[in-house]
N, C-alpha and C. Protein backbone atom coordinates (compact mmCIF):
# COMPACT_ATOMS: atom_id res chain seq x y z
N UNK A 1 0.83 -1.18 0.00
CA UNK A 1 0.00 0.00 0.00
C UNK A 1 0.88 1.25 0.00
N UNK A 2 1.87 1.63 0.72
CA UNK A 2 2.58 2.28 0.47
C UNK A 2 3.37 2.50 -0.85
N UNK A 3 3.70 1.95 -1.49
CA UNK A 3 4.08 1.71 -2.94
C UNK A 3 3.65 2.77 -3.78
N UNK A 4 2.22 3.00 -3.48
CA UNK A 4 1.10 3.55 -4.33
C UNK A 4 1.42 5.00 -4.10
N UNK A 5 1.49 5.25 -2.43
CA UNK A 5 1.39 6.51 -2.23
C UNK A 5 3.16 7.54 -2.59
N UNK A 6 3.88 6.51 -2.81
CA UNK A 6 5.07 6.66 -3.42
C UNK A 6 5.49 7.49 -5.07
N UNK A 7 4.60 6.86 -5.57
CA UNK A 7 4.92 7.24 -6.59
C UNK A 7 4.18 8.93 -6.77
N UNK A 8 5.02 9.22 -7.96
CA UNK A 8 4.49 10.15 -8.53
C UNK A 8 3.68 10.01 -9.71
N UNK A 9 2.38 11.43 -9.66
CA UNK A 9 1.64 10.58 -11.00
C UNK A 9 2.43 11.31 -12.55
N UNK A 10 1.77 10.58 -13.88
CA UNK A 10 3.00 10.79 -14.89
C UNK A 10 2.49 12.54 -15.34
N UNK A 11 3.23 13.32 -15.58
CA UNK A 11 2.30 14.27 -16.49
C UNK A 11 2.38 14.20 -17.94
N UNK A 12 1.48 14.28 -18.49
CA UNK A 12 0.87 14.03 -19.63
C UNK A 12 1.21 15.09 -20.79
N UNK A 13 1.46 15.34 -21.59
CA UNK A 13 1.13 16.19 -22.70
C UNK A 13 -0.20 16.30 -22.94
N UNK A 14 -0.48 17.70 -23.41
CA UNK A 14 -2.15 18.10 -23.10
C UNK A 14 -2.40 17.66 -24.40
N UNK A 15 -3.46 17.24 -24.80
CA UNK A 15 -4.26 16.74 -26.27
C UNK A 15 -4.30 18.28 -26.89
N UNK A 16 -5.50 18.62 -26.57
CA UNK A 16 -5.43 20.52 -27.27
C UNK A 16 -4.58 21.33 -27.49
N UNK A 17 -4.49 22.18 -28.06
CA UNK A 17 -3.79 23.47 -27.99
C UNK A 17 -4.72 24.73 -28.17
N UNK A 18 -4.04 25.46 -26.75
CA UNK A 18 -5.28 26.65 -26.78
C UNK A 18 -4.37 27.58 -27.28
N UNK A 19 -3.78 27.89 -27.92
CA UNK A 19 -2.89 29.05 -28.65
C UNK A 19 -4.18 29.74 -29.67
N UNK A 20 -5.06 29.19 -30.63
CA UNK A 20 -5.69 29.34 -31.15
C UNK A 20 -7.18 29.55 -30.67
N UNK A 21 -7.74 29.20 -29.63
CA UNK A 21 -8.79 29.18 -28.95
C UNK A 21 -9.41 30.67 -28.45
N UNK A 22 -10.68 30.65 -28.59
CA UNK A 22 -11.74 31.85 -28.51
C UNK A 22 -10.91 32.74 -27.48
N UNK A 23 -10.85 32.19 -26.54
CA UNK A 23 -11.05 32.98 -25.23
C UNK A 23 -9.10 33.66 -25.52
N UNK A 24 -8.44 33.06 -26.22
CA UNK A 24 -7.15 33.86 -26.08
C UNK A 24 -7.22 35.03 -26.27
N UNK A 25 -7.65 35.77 -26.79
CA UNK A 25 -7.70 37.16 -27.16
C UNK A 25 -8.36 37.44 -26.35
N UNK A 26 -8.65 37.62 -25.00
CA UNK A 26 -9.71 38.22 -24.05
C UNK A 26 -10.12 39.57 -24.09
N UNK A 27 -11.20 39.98 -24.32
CA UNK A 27 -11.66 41.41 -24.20
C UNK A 27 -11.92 42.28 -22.82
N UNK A 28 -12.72 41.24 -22.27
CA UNK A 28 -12.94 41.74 -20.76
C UNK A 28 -13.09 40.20 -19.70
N UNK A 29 -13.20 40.53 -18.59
CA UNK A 29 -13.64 39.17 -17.96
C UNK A 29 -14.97 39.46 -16.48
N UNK A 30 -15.56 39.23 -16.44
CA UNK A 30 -16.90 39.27 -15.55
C UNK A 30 -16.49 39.27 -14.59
N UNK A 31 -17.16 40.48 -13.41
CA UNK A 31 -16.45 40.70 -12.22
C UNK A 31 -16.76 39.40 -11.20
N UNK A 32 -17.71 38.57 -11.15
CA UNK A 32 -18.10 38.01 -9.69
C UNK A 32 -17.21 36.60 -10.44
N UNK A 33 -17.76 36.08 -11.67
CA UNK A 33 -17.34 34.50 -11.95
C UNK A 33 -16.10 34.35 -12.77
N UNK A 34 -15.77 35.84 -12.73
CA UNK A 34 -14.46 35.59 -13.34
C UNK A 34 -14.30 34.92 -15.05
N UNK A 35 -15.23 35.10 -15.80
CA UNK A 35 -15.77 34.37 -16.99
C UNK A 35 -14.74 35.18 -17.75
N UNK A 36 -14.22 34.97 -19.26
CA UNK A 36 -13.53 35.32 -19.89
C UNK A 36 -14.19 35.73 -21.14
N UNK A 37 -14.28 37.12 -21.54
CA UNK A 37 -15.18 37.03 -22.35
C UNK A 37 -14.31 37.75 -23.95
N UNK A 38 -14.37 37.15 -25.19
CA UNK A 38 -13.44 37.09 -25.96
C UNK A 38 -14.22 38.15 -26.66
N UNK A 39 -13.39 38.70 -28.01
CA UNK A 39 -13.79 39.59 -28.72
C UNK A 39 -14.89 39.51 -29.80
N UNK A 40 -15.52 39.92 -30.62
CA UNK A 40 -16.54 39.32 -31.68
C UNK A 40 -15.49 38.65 -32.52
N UNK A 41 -14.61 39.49 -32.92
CA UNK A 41 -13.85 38.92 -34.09
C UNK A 41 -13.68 37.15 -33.57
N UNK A 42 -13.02 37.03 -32.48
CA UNK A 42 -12.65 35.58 -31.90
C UNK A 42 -13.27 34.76 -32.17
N UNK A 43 -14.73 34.86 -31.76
CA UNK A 43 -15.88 34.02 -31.67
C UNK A 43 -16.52 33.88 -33.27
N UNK A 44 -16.46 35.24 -34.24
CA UNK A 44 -16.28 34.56 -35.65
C UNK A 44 -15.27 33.70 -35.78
N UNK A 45 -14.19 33.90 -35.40
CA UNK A 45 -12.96 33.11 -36.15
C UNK A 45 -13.27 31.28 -35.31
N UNK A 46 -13.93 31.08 -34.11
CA UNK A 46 -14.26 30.01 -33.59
C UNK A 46 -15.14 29.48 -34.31
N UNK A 47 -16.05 30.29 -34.45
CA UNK A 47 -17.66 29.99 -35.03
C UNK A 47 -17.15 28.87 -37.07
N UNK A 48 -16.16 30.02 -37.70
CA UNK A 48 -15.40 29.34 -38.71
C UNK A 48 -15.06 28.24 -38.94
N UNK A 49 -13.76 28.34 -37.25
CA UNK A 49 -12.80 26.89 -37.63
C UNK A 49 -13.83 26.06 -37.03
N UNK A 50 -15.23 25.94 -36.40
CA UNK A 50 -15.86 24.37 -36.46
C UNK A 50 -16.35 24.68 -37.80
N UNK A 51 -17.13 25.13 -37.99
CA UNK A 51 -17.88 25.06 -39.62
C UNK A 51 -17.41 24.11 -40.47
N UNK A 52 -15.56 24.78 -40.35
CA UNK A 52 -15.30 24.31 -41.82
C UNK A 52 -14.45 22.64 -40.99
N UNK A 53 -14.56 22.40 -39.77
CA UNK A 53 -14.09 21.07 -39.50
C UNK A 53 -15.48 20.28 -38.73
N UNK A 54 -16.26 20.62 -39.41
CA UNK A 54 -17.06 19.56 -39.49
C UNK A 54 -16.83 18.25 -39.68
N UNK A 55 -17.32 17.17 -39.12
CA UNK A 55 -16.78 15.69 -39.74
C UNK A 55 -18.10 15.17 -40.30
């Protein structure tokens, strides 16, 4: 049982990349929940890249 608590867990490489993602360009962010709220342009350019990666 100790064994377990020994180890360390592995870290992973993240699947995604948010370099490209809505919220990078932040415009403002909501005072109580802290929400991130992105620009219009962003959310076209999101709204786009699913469109055109539809499967």
């Amino acid at each position: 049982m100790s064994d377990i608590k020994d180890k360390k867990p592995l870290k992973l490489r993240p699947v995604e990349q948010h370099t490209t993602a809505a919220w990078a360009n932040i415009e403002k962010i909501k005072e109580v929940s802290n929400v991130a709220i992105p620009s219009e342009i962003e959310v076209g350019n999101a709204k786009e890249w699913v469109d055109t990666n539809q499967k």
